[in-house]
C-alpha atoms as a PDB file:
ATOM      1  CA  UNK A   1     113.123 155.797  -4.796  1.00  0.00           C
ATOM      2  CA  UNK A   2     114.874 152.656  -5.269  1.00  0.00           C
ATOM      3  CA  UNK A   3     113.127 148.887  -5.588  1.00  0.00           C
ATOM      4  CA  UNK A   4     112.178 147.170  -2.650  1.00  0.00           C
ATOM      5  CA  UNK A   5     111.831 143.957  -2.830  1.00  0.00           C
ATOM      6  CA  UNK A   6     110.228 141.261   0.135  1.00  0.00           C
ATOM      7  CA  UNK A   7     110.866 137.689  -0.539  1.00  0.00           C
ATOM      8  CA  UNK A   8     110.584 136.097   3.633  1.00  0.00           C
ATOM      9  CA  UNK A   9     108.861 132.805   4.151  1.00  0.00           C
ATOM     10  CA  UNK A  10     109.024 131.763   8.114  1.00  0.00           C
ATOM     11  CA  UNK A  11     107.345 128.735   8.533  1.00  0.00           C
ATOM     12  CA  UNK A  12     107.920 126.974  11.249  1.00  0.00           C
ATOM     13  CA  UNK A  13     110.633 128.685  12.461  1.00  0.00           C
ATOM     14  CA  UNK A  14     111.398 131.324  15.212  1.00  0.00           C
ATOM     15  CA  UNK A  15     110.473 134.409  13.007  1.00  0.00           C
ATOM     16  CA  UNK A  16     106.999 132.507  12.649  1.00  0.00           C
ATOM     17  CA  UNK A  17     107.064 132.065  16.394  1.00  0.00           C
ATOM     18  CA  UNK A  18     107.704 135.746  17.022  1.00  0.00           C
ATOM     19  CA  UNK A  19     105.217 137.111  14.778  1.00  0.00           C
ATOM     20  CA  UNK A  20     102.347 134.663  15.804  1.00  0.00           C
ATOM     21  CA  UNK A  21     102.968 135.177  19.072  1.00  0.00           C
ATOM     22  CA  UNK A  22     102.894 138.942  18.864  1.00  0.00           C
ATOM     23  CA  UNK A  23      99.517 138.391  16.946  1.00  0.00           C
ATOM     24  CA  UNK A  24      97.951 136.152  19.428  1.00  0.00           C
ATOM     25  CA  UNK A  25      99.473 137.542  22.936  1.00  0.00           C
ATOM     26  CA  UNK A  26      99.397 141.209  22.487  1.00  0.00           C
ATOM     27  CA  UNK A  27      95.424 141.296  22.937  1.00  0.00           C
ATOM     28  CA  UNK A  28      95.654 143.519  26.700  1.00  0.00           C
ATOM     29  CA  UNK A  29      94.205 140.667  28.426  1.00  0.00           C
ATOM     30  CA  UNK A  30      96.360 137.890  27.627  1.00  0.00           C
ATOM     31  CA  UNK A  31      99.362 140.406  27.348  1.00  0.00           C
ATOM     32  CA  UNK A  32      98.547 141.673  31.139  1.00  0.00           C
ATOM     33  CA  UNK A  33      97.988 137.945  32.127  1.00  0.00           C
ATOM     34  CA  UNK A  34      95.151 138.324  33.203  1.00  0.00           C
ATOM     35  CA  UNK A  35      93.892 134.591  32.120  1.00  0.00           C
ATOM     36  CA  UNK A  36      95.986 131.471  31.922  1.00  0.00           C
ATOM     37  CA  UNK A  37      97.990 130.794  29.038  1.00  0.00           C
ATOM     38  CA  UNK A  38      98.484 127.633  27.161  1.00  0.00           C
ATOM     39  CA  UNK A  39     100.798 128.078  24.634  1.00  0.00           C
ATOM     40  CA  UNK A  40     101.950 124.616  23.207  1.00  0.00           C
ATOM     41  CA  UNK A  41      98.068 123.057  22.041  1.00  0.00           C
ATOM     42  CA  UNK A  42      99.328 121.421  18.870  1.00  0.00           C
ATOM     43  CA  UNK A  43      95.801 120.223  18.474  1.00  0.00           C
ATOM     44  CA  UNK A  44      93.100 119.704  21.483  1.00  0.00           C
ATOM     45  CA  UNK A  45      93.930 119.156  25.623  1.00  0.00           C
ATOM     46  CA  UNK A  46      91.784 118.205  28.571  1.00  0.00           C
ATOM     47  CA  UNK A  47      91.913 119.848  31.308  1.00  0.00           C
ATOM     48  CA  UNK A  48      90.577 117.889  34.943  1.00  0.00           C
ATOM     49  CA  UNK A  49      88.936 119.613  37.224  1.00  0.00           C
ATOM     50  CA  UNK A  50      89.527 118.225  40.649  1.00  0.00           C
ATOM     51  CA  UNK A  51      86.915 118.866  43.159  1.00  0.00           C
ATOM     52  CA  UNK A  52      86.661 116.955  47.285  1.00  0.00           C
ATOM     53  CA  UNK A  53      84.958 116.775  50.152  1.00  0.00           C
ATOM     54  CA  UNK A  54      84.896 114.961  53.196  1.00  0.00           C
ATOM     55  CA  UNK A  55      88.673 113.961  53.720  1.00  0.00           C
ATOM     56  CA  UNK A  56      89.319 114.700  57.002  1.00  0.00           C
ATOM     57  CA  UNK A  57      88.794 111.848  60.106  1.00  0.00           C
ATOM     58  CA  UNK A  58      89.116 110.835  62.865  1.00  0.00           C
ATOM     59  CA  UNK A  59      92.441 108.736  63.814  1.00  0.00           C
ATOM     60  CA  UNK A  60      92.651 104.963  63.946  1.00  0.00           C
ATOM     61  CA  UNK A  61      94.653 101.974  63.192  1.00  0.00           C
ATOM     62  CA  UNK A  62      93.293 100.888  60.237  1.00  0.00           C
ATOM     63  CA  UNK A  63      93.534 102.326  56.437  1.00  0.00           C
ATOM     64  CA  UNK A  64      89.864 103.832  55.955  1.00  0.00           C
ATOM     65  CA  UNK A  65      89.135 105.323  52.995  1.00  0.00           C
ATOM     66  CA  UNK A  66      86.554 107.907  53.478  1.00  0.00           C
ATOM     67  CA  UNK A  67      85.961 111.437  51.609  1.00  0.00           C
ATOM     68  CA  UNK A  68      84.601 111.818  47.947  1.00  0.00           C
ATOM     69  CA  UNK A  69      87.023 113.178  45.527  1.00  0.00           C
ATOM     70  CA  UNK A  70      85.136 114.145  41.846  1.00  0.00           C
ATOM     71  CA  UNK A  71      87.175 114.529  38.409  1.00  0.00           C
ATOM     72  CA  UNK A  72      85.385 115.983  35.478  1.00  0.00           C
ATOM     73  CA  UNK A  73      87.239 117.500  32.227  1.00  0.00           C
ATOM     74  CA  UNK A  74      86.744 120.397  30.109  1.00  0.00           C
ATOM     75  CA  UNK A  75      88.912 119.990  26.463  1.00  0.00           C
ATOM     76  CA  UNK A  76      90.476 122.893  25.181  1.00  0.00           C
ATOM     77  CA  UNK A  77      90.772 122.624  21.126  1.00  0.00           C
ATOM     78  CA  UNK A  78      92.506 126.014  19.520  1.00  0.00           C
ATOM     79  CA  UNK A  79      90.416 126.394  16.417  1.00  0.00           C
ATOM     80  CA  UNK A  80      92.672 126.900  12.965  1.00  0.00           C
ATOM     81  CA  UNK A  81      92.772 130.308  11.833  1.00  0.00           C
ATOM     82  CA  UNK A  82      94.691 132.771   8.945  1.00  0.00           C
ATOM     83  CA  UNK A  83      95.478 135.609   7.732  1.00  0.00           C
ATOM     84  CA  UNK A  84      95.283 136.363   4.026  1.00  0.00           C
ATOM     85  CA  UNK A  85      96.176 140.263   2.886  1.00  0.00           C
ATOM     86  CA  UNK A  86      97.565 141.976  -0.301  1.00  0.00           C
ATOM     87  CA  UNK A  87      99.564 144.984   0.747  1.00  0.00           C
ATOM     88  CA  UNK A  88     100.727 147.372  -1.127  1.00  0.00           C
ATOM     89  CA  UNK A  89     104.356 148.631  -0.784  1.00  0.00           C
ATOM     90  CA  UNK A  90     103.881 152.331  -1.976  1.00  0.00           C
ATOM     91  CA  UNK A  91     101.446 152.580   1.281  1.00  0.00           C
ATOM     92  CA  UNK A  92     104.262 151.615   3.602  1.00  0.00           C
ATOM     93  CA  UNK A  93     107.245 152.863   1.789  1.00  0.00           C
ATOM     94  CA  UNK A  94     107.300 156.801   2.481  1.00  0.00           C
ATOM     95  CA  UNK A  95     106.333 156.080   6.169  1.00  0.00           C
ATOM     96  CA  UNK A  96     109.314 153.255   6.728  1.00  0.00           C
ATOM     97  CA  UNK A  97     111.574 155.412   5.089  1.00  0.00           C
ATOM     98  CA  UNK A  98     111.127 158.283   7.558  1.00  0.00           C
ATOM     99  CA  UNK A  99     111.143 156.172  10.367  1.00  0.00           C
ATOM    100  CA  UNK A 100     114.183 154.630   9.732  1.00  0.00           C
ATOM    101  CA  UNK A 101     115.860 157.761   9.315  1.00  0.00           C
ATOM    102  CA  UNK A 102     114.901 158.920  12.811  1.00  0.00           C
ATOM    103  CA  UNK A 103     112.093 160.894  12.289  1.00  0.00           C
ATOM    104  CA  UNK A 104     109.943 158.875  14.464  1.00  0.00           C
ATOM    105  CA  UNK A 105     108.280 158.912  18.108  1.00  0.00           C
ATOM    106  CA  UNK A 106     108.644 154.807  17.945  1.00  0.00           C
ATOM    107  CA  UNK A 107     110.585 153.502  20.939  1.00  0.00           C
ATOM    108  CA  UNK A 108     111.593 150.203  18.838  1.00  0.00           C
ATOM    109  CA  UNK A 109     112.166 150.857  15.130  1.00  0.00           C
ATOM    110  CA  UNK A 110     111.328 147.916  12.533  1.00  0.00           C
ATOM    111  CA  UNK A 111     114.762 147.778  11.200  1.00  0.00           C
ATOM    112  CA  UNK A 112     113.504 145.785   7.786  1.00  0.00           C
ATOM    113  CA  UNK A 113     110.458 146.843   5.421  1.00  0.00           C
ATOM    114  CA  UNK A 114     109.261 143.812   5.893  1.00  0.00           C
ATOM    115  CA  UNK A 115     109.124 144.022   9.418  1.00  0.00           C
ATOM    116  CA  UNK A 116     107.205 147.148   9.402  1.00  0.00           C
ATOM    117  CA  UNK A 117     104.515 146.095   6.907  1.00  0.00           C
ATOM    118  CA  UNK A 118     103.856 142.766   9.787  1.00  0.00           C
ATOM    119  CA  UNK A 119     104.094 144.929  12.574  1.00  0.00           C
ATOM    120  CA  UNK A 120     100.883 147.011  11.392  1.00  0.00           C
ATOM    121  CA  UNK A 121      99.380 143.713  10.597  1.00  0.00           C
ATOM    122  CA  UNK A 122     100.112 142.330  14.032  1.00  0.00           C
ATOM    123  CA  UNK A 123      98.380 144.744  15.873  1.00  0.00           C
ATOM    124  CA  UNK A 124      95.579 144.300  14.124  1.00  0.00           C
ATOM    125  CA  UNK A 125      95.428 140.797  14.738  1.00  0.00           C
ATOM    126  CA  UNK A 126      95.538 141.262  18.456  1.00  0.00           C
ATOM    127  CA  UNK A 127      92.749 143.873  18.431  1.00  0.00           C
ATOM    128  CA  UNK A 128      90.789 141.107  16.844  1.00  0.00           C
ATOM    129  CA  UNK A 129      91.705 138.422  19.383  1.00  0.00           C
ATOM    130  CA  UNK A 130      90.952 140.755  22.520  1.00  0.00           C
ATOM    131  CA  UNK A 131      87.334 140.184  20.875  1.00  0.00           C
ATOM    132  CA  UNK A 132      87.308 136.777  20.382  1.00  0.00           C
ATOM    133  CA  UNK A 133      88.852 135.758  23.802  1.00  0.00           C
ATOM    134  CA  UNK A 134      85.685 137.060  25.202  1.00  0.00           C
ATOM    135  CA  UNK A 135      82.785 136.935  23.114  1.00  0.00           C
ATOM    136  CA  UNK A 136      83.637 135.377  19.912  1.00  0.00           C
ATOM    137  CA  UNK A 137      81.834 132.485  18.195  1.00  0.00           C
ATOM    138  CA  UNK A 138      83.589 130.253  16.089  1.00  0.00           C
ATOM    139  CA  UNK A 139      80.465 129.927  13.527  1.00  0.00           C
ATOM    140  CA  UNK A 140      81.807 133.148  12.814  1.00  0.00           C
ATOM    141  CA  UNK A 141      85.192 133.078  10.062  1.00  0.00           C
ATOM    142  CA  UNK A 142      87.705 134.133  11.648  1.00  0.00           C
ATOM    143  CA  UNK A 143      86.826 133.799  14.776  1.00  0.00           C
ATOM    144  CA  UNK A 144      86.540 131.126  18.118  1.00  0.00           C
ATOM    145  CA  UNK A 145      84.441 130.598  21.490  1.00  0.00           C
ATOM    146  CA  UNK A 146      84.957 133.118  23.797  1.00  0.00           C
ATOM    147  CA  UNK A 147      84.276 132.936  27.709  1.00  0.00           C
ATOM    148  CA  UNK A 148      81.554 134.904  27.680  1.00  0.00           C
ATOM    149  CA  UNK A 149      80.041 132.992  24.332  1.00  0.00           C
ATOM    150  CA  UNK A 150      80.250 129.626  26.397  1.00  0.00           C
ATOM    151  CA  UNK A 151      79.000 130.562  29.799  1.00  0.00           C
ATOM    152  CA  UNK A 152      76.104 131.827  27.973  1.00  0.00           C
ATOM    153  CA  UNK A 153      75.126 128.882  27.027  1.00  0.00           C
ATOM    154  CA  UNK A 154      75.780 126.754  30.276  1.00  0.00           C
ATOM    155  CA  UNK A 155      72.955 125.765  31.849  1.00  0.00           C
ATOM    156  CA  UNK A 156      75.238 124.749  35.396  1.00  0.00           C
ATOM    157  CA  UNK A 157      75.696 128.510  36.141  1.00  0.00           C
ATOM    158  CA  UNK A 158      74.260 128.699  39.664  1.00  0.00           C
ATOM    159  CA  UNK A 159      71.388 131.245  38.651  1.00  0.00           C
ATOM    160  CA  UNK A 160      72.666 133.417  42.085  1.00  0.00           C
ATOM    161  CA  UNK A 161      75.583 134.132  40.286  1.00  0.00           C
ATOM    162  CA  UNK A 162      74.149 135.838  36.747  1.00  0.00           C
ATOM    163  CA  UNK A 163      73.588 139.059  37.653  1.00  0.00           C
ATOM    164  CA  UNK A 164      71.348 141.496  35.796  1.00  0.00           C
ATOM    165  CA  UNK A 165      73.057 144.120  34.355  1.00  0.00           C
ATOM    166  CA  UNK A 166      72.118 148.118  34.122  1.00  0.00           C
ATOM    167  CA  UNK A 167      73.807 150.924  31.892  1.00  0.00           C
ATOM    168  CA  UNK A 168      76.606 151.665  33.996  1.00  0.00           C
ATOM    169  CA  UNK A 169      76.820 155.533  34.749  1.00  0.00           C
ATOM    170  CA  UNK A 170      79.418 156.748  37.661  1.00  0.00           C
ATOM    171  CA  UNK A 171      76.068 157.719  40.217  1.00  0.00           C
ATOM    172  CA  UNK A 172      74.927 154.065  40.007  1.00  0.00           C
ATOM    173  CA  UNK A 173      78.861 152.182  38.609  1.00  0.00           C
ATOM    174  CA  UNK A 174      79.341 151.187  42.690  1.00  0.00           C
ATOM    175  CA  UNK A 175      76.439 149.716  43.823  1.00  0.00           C
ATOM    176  CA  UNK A 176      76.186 147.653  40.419  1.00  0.00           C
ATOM    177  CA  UNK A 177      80.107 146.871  40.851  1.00  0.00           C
ATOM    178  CA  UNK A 178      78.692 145.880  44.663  1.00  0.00           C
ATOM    179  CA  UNK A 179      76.186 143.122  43.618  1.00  0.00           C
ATOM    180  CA  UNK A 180      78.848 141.130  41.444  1.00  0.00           C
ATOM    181  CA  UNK A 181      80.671 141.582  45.073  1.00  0.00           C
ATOM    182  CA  UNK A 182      77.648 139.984  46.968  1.00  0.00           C
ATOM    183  CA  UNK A 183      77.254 136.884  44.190  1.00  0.00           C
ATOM    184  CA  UNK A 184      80.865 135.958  44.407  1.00  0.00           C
ATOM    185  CA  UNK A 185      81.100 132.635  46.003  1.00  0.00           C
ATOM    186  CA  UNK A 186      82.189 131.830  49.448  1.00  0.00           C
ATOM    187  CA  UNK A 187      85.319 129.287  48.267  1.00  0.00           C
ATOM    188  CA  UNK A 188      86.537 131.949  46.350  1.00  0.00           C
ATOM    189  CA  UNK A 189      87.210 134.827  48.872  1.00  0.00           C
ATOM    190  CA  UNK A 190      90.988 135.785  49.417  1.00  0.00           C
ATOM    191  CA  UNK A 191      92.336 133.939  46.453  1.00  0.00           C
ATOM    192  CA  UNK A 192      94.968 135.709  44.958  1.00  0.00           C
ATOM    193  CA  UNK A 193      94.169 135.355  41.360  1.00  0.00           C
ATOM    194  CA  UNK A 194      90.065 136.446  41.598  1.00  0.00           C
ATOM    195  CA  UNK A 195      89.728 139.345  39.383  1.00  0.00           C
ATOM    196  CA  UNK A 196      86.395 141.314  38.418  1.00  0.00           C
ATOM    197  CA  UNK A 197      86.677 141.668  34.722  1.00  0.00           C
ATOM    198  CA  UNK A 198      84.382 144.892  33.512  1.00  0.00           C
ATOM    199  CA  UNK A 199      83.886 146.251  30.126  1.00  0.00           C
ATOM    200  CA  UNK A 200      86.023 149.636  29.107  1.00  0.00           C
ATOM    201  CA  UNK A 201      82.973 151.846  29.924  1.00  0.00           C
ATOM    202  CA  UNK A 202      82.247 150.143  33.534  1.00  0.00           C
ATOM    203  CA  UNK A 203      86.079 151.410  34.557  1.00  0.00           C
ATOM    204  CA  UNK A 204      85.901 154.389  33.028  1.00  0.00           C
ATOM    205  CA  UNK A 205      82.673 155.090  34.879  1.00  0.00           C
ATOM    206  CA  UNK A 206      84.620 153.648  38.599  1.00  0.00           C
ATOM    207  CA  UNK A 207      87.506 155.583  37.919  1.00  0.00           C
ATOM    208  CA  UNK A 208      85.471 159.051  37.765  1.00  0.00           C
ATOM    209  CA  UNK A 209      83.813 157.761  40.855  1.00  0.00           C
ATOM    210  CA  UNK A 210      86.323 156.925  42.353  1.00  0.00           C
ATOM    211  CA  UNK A 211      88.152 160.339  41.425  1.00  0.00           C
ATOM    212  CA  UNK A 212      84.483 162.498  42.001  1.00  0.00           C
ATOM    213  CA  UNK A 213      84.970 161.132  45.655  1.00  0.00           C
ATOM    214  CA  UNK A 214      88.524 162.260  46.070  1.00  0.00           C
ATOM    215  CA  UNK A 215      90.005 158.809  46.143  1.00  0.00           C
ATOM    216  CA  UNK A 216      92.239 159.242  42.989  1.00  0.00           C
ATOM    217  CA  UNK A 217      94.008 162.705  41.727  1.00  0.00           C
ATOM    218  CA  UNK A 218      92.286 163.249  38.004  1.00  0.00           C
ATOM    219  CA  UNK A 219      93.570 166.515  37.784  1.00  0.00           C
ATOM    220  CA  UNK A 220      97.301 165.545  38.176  1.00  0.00           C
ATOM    221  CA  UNK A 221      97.541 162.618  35.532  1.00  0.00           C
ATOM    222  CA  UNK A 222      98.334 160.569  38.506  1.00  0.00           C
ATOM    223  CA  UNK A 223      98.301 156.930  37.658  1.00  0.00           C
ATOM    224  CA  UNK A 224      95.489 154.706  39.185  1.00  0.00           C
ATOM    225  CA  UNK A 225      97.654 151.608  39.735  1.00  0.00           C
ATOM    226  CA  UNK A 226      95.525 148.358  41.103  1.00  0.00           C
ATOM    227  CA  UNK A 227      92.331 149.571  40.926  1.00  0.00           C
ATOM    228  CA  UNK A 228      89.996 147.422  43.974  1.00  0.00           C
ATOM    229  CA  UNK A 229      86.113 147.684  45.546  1.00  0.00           C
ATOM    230  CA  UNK A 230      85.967 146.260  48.653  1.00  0.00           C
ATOM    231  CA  UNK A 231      89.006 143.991  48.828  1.00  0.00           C
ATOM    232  CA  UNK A 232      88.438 142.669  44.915  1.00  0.00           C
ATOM    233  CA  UNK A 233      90.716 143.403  42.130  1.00  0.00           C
ATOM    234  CA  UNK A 234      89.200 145.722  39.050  1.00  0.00           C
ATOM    235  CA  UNK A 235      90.703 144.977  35.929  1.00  0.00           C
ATOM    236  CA  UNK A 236      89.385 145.901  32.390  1.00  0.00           C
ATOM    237  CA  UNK A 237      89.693 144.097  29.217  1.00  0.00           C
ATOM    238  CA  UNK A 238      88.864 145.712  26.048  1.00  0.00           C
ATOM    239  CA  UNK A 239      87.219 142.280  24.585  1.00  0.00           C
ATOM    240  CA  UNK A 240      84.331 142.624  27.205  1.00  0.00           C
ATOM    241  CA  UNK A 241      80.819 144.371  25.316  1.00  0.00           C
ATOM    242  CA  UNK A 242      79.811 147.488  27.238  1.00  0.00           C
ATOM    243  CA  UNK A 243      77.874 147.160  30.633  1.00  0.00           C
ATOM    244  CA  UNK A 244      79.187 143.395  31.301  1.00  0.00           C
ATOM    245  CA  UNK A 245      81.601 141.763  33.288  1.00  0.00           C
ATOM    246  CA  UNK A 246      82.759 138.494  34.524  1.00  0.00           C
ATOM    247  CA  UNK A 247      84.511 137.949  38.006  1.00  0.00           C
ATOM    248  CA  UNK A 248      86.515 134.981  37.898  1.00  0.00           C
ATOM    249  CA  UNK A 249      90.191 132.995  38.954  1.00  0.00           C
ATOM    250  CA  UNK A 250      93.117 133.485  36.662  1.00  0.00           C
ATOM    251  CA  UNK A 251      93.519 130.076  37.362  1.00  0.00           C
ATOM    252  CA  UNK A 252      90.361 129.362  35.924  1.00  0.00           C
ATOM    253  CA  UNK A 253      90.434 130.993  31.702  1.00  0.00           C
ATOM    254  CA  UNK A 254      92.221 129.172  29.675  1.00  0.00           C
ATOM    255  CA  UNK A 255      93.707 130.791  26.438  1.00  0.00           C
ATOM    256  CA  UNK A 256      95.005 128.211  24.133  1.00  0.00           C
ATOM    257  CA  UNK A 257      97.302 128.103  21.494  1.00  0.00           C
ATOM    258  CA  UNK A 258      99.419 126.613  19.611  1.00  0.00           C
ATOM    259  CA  UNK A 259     102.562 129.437  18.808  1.00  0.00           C
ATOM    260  CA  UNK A 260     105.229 126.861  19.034  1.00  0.00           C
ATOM    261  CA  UNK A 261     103.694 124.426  16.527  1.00  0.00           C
ATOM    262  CA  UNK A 262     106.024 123.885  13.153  1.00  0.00           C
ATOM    263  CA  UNK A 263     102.939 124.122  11.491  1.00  0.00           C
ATOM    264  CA  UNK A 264     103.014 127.773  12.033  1.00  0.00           C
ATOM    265  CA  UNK A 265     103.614 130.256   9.067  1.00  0.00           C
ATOM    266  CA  UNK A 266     103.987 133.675   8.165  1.00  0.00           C
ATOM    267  CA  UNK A 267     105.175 133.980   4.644  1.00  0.00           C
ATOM    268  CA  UNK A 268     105.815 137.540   2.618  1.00  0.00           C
ATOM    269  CA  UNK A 269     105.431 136.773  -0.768  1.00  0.00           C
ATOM    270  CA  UNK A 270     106.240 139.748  -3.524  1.00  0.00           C
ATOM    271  CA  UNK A 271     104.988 139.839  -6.654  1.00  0.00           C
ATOM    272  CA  UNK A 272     106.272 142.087  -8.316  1.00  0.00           C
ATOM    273  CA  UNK A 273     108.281 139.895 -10.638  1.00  0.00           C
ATOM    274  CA  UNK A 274     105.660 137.299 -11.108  1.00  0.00           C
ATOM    275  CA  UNK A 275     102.995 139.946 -12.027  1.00  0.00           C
ATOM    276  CA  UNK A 276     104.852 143.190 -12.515  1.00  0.00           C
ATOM    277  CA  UNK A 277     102.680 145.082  -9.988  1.00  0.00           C
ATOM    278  CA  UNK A 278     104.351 146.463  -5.919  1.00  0.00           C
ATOM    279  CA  UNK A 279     102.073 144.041  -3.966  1.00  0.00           C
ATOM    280  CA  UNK A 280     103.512 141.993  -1.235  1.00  0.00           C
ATOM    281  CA  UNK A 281     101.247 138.867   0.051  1.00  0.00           C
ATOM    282  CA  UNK A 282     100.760 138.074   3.259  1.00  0.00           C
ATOM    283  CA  UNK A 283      99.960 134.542   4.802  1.00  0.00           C
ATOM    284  CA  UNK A 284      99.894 133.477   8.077  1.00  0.00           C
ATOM    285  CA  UNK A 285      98.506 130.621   9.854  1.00  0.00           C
ATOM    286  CA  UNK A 286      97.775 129.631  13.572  1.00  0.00           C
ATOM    287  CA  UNK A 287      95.581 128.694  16.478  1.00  0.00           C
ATOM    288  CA  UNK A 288      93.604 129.918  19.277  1.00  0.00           C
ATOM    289  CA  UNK A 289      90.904 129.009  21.530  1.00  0.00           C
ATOM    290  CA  UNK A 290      89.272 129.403  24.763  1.00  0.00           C
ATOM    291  CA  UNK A 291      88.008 127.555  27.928  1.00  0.00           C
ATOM    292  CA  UNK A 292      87.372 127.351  31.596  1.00  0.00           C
ATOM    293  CA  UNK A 293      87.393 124.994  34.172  1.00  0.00           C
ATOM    294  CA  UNK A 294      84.263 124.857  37.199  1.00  0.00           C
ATOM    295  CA  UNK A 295      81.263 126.848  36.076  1.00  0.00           C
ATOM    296  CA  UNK A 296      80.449 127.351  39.726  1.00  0.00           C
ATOM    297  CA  UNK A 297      83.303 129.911  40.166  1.00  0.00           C
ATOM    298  CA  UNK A 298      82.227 132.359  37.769  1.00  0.00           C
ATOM    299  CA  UNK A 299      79.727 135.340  38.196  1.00  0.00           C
ATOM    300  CA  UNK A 300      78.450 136.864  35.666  1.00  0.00           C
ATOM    301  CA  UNK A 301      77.255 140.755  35.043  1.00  0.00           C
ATOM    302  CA  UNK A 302      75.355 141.914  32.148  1.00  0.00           C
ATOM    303  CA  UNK A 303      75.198 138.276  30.289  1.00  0.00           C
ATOM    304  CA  UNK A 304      72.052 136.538  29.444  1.00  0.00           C
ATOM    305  CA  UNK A 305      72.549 132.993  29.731  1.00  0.00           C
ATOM    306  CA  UNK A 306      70.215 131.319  27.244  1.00  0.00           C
ATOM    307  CA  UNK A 307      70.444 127.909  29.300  1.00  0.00           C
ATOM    308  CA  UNK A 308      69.208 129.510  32.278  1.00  0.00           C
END
């Protein structure tokens, strides 16, 4: 088996782009876009909230100024974050080497060693954001505020709209599904972008409702395609804990990062000559953090919020 050696550095560059970006935006919800991205937070942005009332008059002559309009801010600041891992090459080595002969079910093939070792690494990163996007905590290393960590812990939720949650079970996965339906604000109905985000085990249940009452094909692998309750969008993210959900605009999550900042960098650093063993360092650096704008247009299932 001959030597392989790894000696990459991208900082700053677009292999560092690539790579962080596949770390960060592979997590399912931000790779189905299902929240708004912002992807060029070099270190902290506010975000206005516009909000009016009133506007509308009668006609005259004169210039009146009459209606209220309100501004308020939220700031989004993408908290620092690495990754620091020793591989070893003899762990990757047999499996790259069949794979890059062909013997492989892999639609795209790494087509460096080095590029396979990151790949494993990247989707492990992206497991770990789909976590924090939704209920991380950023006193936690490693980690940021999540939605659901920060509407937890604001006291303007509109108490209407924090629904009690149940374990979800398809006899009872409706009716639950049904009073996140009822809570959803007024000013919100037919927007485009209003999704009902539910845990993995809340769609699971729906679906085998939905496929117990002959509305779906579960016996012919039949794809469920936009899954709705009464006129709503259903949409699951993996980042959710079990028996919650949020209903919410796109429009309204923020993800934030900052992927095209040169002060990204993923560096592959083998040291093997330095210290005569096959270990390959891995570093990379970047940023990532969460927010949302008006309070008043999220409902929430499941969540205790300690403000409340």
């Amino acid at each position: 088996m001959p030597t392989v050696n790894v000696t990459s550095t991208y900082a700053g560059e677009f292999d560092a782009e690539k790579y962080i970006s596949a770390s960060l935006l592979s997590a399912p919800t931000l790779r189905k876009g299902l929240v708004t991205i912002k992807p060029n937070v070099k270190y902290r942005t506010t975000v206005k909230n516009y909000t009016s009332s009133g506007l509308l008059q009668d006609s005259t002559c004169d210039f009146n100024d009459q209606g209220t309009i309100s501004l308020t801010e939220r700031v989004l600041e993408p908290k620092n974050l690495q990754v620091n891992k020793i591989l070893c090459k003899d762990d990757f080595r047999e499996d790259w080497d069949a794979i890059s002969m062909g013997y492989s079910a892999y639609d795209n093939i790494p087509p460096s060693f080095q590029a396979f070792m990151l790949e494993h690494l990247v989707n492990q990163v992206a497991a770990e954001n789909e976590v924090a996007v939704w209920r991380g905590s950023t006193s936690t290393g490693g980690s940021f505020d999540g939605f659901v960590t920060q509407i937890a812990t604001d006291a303007d939720l509109p108490a209407a709209q924090e629904i009690a949650g149940a374990t979800i079970t398809p006899s009872n996965v409706i009716a639950e599904l049904q009073k996140i339906h009822q809570a959803i604000p007024n000013t919100l109905f037919g927007k485009e972008d209003l999704y009902i985000y539910v845990s993995q085990n809340i769609y699971r249940a729906y679906v085998q409702e939905l496929g117990n009452l002959g509305y779906i094909d579960k016996f012919n692998n039949q794809s469920f395609g936009e899954v709705v309750i009464d006129g709503f969008k259903v949409v699951m993210v993996n980042g959710l804990a079990d028996n919650t959900a949020v209903a919410a605009r796109k429009s309204n999550l923020w993800f934030g990062t900052g992927i095209y900042n040169d002060t990204n960098v993923v560096k592959l650093i083998d040291t093997s000559d330095t210290l005569g063993d096959e270990n390959v360092r891995v570093v990379m650096r970047m940023t990532a953090g969460t927010q949302y704008g008006h309070i008043s247009e999220i409902v929430t299932y499941g969540i205790t919020n300690s403000a409340n």
